[in-house]
Protein backbone atom coordinates (compact mmCIF):
# COMPACT_ATOMS: atom_id res chain seq x y z
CA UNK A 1 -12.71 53.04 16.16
CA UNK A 2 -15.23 50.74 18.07
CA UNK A 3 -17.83 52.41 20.37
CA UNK A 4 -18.82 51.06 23.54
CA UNK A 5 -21.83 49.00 22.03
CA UNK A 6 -22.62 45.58 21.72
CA UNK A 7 -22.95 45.95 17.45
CA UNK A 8 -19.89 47.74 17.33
CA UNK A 9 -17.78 46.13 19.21
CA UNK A 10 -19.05 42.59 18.13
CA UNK A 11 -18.07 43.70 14.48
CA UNK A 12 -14.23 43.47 15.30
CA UNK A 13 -12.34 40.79 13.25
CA UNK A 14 -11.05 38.21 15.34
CA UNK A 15 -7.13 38.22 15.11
CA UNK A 16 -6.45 35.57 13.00
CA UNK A 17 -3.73 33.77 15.49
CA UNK A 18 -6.58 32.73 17.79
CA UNK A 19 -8.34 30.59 15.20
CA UNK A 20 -4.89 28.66 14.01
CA UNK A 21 -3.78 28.77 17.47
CA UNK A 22 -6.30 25.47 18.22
CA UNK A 23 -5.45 24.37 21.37
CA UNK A 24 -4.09 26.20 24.67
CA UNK A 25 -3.64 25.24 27.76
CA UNK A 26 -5.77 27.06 31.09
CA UNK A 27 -4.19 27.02 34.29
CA UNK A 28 -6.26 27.55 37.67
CA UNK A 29 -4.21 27.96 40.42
CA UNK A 30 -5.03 30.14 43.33
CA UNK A 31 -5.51 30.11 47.45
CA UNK A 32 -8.24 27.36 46.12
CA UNK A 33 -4.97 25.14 45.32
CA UNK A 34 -4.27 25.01 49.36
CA UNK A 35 -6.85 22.97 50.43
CA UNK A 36 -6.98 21.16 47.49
CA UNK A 37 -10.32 19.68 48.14
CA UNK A 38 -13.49 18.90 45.86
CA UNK A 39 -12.96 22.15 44.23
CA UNK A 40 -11.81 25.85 43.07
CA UNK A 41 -15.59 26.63 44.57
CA UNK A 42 -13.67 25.51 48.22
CA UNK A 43 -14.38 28.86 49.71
CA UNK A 44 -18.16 29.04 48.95
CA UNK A 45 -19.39 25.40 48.93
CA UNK A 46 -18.07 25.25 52.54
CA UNK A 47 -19.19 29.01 53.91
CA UNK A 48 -21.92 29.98 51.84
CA UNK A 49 -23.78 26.50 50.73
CA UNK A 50 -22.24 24.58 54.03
CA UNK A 51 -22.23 21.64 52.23
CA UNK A 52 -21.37 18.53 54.38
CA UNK A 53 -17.84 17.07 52.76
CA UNK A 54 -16.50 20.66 52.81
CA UNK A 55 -17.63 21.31 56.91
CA UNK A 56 -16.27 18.03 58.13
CA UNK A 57 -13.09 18.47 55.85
CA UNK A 58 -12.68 21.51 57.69
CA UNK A 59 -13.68 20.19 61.37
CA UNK A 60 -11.37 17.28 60.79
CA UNK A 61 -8.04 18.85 59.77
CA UNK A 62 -8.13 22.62 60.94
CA UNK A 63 -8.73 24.53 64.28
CA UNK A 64 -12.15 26.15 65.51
CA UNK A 65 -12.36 29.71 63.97
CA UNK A 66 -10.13 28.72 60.89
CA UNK A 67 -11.15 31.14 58.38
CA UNK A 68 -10.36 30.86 54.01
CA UNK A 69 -8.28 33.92 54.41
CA UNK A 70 -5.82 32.28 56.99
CA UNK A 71 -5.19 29.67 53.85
CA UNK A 72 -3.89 32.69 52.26
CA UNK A 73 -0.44 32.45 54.05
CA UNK A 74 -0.12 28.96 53.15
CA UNK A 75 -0.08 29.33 49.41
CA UNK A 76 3.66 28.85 49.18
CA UNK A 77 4.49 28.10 45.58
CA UNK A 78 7.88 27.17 46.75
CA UNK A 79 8.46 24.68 44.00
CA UNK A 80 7.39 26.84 41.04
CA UNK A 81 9.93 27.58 38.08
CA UNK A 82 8.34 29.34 35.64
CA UNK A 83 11.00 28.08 33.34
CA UNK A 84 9.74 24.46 33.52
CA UNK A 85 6.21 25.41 33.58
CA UNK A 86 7.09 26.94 30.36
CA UNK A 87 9.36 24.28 29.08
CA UNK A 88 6.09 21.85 29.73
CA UNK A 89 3.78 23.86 27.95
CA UNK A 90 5.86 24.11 24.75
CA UNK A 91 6.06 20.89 25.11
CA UNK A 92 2.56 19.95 25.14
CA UNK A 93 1.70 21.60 21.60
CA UNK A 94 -0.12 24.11 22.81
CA UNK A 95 -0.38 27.62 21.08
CA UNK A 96 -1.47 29.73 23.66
CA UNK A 97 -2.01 29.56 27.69
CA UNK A 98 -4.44 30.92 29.70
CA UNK A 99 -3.67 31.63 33.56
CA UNK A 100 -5.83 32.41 36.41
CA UNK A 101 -5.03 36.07 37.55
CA UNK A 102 -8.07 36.25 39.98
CA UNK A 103 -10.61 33.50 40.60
CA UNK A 104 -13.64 34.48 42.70
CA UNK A 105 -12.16 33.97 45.90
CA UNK A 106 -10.19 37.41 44.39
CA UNK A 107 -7.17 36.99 45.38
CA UNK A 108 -4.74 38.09 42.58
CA UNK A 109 -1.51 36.70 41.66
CA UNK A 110 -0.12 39.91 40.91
CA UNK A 111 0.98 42.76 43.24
CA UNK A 112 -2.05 44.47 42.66
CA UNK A 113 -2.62 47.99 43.84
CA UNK A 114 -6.52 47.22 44.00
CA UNK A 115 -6.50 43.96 46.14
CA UNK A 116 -4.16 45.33 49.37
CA UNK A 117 -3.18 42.68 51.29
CA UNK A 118 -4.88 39.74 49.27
CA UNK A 119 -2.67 39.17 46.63
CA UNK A 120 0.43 37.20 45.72
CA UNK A 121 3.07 39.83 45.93
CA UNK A 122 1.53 40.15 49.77
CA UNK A 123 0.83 37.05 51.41
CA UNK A 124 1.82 33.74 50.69
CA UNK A 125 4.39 33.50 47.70
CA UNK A 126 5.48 36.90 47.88
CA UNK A 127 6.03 36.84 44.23
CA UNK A 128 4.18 37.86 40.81
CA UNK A 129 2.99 34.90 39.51
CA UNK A 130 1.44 36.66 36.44
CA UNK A 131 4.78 38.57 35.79
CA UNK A 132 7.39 35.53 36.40
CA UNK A 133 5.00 33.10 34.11
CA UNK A 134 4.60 35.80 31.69
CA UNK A 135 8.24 36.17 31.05
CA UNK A 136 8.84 32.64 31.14
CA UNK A 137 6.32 31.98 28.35
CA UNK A 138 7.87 35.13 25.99
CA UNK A 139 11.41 34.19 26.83
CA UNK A 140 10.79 30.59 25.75
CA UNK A 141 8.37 29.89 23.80
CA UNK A 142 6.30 30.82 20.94
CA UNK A 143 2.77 30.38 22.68
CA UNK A 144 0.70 33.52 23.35
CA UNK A 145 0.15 34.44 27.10
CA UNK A 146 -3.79 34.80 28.07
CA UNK A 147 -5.04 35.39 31.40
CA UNK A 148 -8.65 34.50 33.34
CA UNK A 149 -10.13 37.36 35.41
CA UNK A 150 -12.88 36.66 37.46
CA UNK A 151 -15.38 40.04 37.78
CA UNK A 152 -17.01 39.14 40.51
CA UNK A 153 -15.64 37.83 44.23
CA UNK A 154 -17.91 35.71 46.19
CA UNK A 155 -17.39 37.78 49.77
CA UNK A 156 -16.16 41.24 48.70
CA UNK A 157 -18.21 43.84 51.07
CA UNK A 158 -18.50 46.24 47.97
CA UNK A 159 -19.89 43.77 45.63
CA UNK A 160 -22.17 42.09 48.22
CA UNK A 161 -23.55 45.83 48.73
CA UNK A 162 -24.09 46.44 45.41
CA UNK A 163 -25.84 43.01 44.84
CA UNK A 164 -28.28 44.08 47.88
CA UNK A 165 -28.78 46.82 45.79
CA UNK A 166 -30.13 45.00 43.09
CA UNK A 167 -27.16 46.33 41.40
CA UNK A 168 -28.28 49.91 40.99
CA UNK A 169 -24.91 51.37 42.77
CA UNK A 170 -21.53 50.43 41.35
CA UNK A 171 -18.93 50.81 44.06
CA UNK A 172 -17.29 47.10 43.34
CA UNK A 173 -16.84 47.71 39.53
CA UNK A 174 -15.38 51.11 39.56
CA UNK A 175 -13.08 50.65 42.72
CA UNK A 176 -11.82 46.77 42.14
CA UNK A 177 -13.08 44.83 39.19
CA UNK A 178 -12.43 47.36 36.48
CA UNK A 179 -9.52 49.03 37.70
CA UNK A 180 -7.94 45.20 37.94
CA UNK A 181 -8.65 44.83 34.20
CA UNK A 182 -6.80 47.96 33.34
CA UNK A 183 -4.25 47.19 35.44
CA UNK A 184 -3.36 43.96 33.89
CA UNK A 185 -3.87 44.94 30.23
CA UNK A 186 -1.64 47.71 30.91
CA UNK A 187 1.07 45.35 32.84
CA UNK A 188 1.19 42.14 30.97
CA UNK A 189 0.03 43.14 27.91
CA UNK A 190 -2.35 39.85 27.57
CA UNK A 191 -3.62 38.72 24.08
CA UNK A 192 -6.22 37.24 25.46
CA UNK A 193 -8.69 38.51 28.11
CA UNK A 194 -10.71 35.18 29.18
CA UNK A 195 -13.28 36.66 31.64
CA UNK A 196 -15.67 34.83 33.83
CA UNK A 197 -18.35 34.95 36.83
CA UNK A 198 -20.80 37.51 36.30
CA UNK A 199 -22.20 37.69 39.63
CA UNK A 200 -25.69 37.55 38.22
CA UNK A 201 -24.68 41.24 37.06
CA UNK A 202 -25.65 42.64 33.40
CA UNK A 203 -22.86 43.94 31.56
CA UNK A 204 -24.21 47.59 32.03
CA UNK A 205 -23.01 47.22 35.95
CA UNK A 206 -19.82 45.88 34.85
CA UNK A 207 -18.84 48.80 32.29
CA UNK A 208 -18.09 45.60 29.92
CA UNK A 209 -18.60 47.46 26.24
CA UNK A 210 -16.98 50.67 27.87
CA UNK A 211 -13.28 48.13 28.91
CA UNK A 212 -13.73 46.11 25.40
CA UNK A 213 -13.99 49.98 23.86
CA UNK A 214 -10.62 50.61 25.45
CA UNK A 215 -9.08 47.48 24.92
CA UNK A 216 -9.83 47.12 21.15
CA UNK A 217 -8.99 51.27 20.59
CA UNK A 218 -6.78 51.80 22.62
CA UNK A 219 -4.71 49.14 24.34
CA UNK A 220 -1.39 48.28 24.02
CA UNK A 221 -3.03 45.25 22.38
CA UNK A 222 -5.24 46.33 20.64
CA UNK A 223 -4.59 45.00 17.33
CA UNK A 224 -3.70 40.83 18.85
CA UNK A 225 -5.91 40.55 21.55
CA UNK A 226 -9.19 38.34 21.65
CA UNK A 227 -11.59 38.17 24.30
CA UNK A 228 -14.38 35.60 25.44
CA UNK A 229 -18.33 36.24 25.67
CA UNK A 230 -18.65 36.76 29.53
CA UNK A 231 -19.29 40.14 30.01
CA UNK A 232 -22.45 40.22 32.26
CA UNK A 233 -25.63 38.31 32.02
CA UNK A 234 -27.10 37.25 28.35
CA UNK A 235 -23.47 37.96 26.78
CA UNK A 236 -22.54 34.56 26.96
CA UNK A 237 -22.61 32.82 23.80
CA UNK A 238 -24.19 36.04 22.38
CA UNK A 239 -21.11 39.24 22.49
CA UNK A 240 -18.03 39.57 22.55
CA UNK A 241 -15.28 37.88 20.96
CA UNK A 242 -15.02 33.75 20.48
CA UNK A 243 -18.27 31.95 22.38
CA UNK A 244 -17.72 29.57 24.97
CA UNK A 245 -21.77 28.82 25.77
CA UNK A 246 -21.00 27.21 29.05
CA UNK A 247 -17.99 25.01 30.33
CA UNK A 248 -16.96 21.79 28.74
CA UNK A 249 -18.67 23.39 25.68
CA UNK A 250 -18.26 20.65 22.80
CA UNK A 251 -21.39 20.70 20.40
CA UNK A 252 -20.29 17.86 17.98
CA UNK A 253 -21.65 19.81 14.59
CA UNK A 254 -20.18 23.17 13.22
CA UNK A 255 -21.26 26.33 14.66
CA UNK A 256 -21.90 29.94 12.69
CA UNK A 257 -19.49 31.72 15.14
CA UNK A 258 -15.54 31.10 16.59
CA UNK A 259 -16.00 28.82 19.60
CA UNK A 260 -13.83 27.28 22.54
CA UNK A 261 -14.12 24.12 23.84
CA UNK A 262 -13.13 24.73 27.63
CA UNK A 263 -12.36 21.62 29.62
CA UNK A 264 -10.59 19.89 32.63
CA UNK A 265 -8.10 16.97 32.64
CA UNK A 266 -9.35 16.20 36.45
CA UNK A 267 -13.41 15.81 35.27
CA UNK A 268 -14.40 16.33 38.66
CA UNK A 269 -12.46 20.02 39.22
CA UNK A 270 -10.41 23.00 37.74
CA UNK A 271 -8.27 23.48 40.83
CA UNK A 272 -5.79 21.00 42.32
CA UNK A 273 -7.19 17.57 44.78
CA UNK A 274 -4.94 15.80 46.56
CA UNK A 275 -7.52 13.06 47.13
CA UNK A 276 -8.23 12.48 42.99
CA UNK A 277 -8.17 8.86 42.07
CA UNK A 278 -6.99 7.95 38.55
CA UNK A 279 -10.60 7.51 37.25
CA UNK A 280 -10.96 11.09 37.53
CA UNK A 281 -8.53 11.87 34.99
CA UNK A 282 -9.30 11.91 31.13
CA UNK A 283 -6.78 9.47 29.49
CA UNK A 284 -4.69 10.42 26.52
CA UNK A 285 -7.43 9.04 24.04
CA UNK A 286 -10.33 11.13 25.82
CA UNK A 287 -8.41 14.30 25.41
CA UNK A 288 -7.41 13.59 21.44
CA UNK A 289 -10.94 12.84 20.85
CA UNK A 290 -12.08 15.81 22.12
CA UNK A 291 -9.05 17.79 20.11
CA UNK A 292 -10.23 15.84 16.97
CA UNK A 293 -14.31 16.69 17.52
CA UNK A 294 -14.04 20.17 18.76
CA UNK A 295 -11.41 21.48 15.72
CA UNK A 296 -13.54 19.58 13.24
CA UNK A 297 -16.46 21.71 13.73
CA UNK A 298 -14.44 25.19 14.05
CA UNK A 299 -13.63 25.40 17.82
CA UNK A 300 -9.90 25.83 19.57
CA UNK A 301 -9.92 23.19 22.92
CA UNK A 302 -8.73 24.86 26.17
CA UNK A 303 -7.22 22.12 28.32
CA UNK A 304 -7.05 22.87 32.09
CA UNK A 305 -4.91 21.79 34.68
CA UNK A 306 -4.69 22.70 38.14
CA UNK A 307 -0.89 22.92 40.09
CA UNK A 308 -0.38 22.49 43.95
CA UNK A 309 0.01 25.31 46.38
CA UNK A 310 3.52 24.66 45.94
CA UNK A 311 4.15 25.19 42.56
CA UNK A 312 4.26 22.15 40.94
CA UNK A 313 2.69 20.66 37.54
CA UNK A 314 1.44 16.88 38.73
CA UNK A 315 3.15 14.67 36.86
CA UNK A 316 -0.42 13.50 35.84
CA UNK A 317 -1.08 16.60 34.40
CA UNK A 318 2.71 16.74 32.63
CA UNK A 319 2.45 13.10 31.48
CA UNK A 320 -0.91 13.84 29.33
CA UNK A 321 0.35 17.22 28.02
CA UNK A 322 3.55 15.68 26.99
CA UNK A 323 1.72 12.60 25.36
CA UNK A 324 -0.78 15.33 23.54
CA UNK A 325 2.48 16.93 22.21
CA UNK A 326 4.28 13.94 20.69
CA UNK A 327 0.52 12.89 19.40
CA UNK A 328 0.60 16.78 17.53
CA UNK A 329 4.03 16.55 16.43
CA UNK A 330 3.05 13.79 13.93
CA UNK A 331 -0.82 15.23 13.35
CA UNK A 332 -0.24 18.57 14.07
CA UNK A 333 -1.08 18.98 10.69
CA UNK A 334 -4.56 18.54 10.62
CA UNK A 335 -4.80 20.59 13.67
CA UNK A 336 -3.14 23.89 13.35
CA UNK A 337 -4.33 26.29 10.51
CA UNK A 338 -6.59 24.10 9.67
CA UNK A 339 -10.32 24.90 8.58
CA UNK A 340 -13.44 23.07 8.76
CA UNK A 341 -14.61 20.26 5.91
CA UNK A 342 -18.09 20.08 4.21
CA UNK A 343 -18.54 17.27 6.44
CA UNK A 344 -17.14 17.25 10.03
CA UNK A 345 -17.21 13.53 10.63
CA UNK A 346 -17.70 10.48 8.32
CA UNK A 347 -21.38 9.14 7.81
CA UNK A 348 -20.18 5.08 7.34
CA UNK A 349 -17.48 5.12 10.15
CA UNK A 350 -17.70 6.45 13.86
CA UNK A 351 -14.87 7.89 15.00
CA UNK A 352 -13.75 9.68 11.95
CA UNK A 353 -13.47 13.01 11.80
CA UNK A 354 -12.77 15.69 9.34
CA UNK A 355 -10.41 18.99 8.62
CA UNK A 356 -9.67 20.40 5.68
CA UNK A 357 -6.04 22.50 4.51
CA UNK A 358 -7.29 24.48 1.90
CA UNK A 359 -3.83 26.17 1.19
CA UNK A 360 -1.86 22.43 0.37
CA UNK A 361 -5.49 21.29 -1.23
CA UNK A 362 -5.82 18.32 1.70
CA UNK A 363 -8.55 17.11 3.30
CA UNK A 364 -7.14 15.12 6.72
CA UNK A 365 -9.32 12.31 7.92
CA UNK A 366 -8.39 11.40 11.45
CA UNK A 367 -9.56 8.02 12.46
CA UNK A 368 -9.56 7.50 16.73
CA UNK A 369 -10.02 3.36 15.86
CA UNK A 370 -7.00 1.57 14.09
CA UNK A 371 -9.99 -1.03 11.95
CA UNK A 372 -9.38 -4.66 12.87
CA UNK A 373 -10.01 -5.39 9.04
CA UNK A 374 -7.11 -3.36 7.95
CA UNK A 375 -9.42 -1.69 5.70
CA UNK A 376 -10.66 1.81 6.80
CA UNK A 377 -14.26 2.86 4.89
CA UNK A 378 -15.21 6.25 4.73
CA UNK A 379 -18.61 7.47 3.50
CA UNK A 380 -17.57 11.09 2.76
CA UNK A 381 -14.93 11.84 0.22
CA UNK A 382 -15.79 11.41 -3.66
CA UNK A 383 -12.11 10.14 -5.61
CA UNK A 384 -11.43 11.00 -8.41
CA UNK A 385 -9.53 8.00 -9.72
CA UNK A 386 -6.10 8.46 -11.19
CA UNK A 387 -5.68 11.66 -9.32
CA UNK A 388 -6.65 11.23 -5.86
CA UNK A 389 -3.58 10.30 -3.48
CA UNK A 390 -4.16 8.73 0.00
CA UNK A 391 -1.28 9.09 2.88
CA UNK A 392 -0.88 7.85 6.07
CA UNK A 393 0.45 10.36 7.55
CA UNK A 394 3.84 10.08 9.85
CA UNK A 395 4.47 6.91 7.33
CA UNK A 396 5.60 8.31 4.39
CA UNK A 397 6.72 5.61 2.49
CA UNK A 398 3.93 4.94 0.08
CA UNK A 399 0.75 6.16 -1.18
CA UNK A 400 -1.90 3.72 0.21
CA UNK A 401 -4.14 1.76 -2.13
CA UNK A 402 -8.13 2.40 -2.59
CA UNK A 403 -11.12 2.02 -4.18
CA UNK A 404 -13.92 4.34 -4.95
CA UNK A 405 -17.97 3.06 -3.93
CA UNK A 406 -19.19 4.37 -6.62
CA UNK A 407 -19.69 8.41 -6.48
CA UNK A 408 -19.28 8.76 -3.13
CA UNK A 409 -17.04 7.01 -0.30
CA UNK A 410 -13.98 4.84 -0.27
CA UNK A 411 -12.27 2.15 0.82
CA UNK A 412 -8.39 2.38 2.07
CA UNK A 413 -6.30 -0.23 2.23
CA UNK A 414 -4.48 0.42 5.31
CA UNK A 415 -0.94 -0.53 5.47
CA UNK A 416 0.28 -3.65 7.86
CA UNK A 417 2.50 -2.34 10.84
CA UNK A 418 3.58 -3.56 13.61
CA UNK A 419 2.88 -1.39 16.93
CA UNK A 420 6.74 0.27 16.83
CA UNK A 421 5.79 0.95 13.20
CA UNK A 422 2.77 2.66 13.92
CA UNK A 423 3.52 6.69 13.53
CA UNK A 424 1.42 7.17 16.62
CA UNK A 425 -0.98 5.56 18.93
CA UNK A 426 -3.95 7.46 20.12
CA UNK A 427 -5.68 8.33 16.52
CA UNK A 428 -4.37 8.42 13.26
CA UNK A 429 -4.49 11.06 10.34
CA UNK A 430 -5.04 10.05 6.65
CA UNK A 431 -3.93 12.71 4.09
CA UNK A 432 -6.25 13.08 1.11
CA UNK A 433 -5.32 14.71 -2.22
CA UNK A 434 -7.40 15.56 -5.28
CA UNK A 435 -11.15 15.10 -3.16
């Protein structure tokens, strides 16, 4: 059994699922999605901060005394089908999803006992979110279902007491926050537990080792379920289960310790804008690169995108998961299960990066530039000649020619294709044998 303390509970095994998994998709979607301007932080950048886009946004397009919560009723989700959400995410590759169940404006998209009146079941969709996308995911697909949980909220009364307290009294933990995480957990049976804004509150306040305790003793998921590192201030990067070190987290060189690479399709935002220009969005190449760097050096890349009020996946959003799906179905390969190389990319060549399947004895070399030379040099790999094999992987229908540079590094010959020959088109995996 764990106890309640940082060394014991930061001794659990990681589940093993969470490391082949790879990639998963995060979802934040929340009152946030209604005004669908600059940002998830909507509620705060325009009350707290006042900052000037968010007060004339508001001036311009909504009446005097307009407050967030009235944005509550407008939350509609109207359009959302579960099903298709679902279907979209199976669809993109993914392994595992990650939904918002309570941002900081705390507003939950469950029926929950703890938030009366500001939650989903409520106002606004008058629906479980959590329990209809939950389903949806278990009913068809294989991915694991993860959900975000905010600890803090921005305007609570009982947290902003507590805070003037310097923390020393604990009324928001014990009567909202905590009872929240239990209440999911116990519900929806998560395997994964992705939790977020401290509120400049160490994880004593929070009860954080006391919940992980539970959760890894005594839970219903106990023996699947992995958890993040932000549990109060200093966990991050330090306790808990995988480290994601801040957001957008990609280091470029292997780290000691299971990571995640975090990130947003929309650069500029988790949530939903309706005023987002093209630019803003990564293209298909951006987001395999970043698949390709952060797996090479041991992390799993959680992709976000950010739905309407009404329900619905931008086509944007569904275009690039869809294209990062056909892009895994030929390399999934050297994604999934995979571990990390000696090397993580190639010391001759940009733009090549390493995995390595020790089970089928491979090492994949995934190359984001198609060489204008049609010959492909990489500085890492020492052939053994007569037994080393070299596959293009996706086009199976020969093993490709090269030649050793003396102990170390290679040249391949890359074969001659025309672009409808090409197995893919955003990065391309070579399959070495006998390395």
């Amino acid at each position: 059994r764990y106890e309640p303390t940082w060394g014991s509970l930061d001794a659990r095994p990681l589940p093993a699922w969470f490391d082949e998994a790879k990639f998963g998709v995060f979802i934040h979607w929340g009152v946030f999605s209604v005004p669908s301007f600059g940002s998830e932080w909507f509620w705060w950048y325009w009350q707290k901060e006042k900052r000037e886009p968010y007060v004339k946004f508001m001036e311009a397009n909504y009446p005097p005394g307009f407050s967030y919560e009235d944005f509550g009723p407008l939350f509609t989700a109207e359009f959302f089908d579960p099903h298709q959400w679902a279907d979209i995410l199976k669809a993109s590759g993914a392994k595992y999803v990650v939904l918002t169940s309570k941002h900081h404006e705390g507003f939950t998209l469950w029926g929950s006992k703890y938030s009366w009146n500001w939650n989903a079941v409520d106002v606004g969709p008058k629906r479980d979110l959590v329990a209809e996308l939950a389903t949806s995911v278990r009913n068809r697909t294989d991915l694991h279902f993860g959900l975000y949980h905010s600890l803090f909220e921005w305007f609570n009364p009982l947290f902003l007491e507590d805070a003037a307290s310097a923390f020393m009294t604990r009324k928001f933990p014990t009567s909202k926050s905590l009872p929240e995480l239990y209440e999911i957990v116990t519900k929806y049976q998560p395997e994964i537990i992705w939790s977020d804004g401290n509120g400049n509150a160490p994880d004593t306040y929070w009860n954080s080792t006391g919940f992980l305790a539970w959760l890894y003793n005594d839970s219903p998921v106990r023996d699947t379920v992995v958890t993040n590192d932000r549990w109060g201030v200093g966990s991050i990067c330090t306790h808990g289960g995988f480290y994601t070190c801040s957001d957008r987290y990609n280091p470029g060189h292997l780290l000691p310790h299971k990571w995640e690479n975090c990130m947003t399709i929309d650069s500029k935002s988790w949530g939903y804008r309706r005023n987002a220009q093209l630019g803003d969005y990564l293209t298909i190449e951006d987001l395999v690169k970043q698949l390709v760097e952060t797996v090479s050096c041991g992390g799993n890349l959680l992709m976000n995108i950010g739905p309407t009020h009404d329900g619905r996946i931008a086509v944007v959003f569904e275009e690039r998961l869809r294209q990062m799906g056909a892009w895994l179905k030929v390399n999934g390969g050297a994604i999934y299960g995979t571990k990390p190389w000696r090397a993580q990319n190639d010391t001759f060549t940009p733009g090549v990066w390493y995995t390595c399947s020790p089970k089928e004895g491979k090492v994949n070399a995934i190359f984001l530039d198609w060489p204008n030379s049609g010959t492909l040099v990489l500085g890492e790999p020492r052939a053994k000649l007569g037994e080393t094999q070299v596959k293009l992987v996706g086009y199976e229908e020969q093993l490709l020619k090269w030649i050793a540079l003396g102990e170390k590094g290679i040249i391949v010959a890359l074969p001659q294709l025309t672009p409808k020959q090409l197995p893919c088109q955003w990065g391309w995996t070579l399959q070495l044998t006998a390395i």
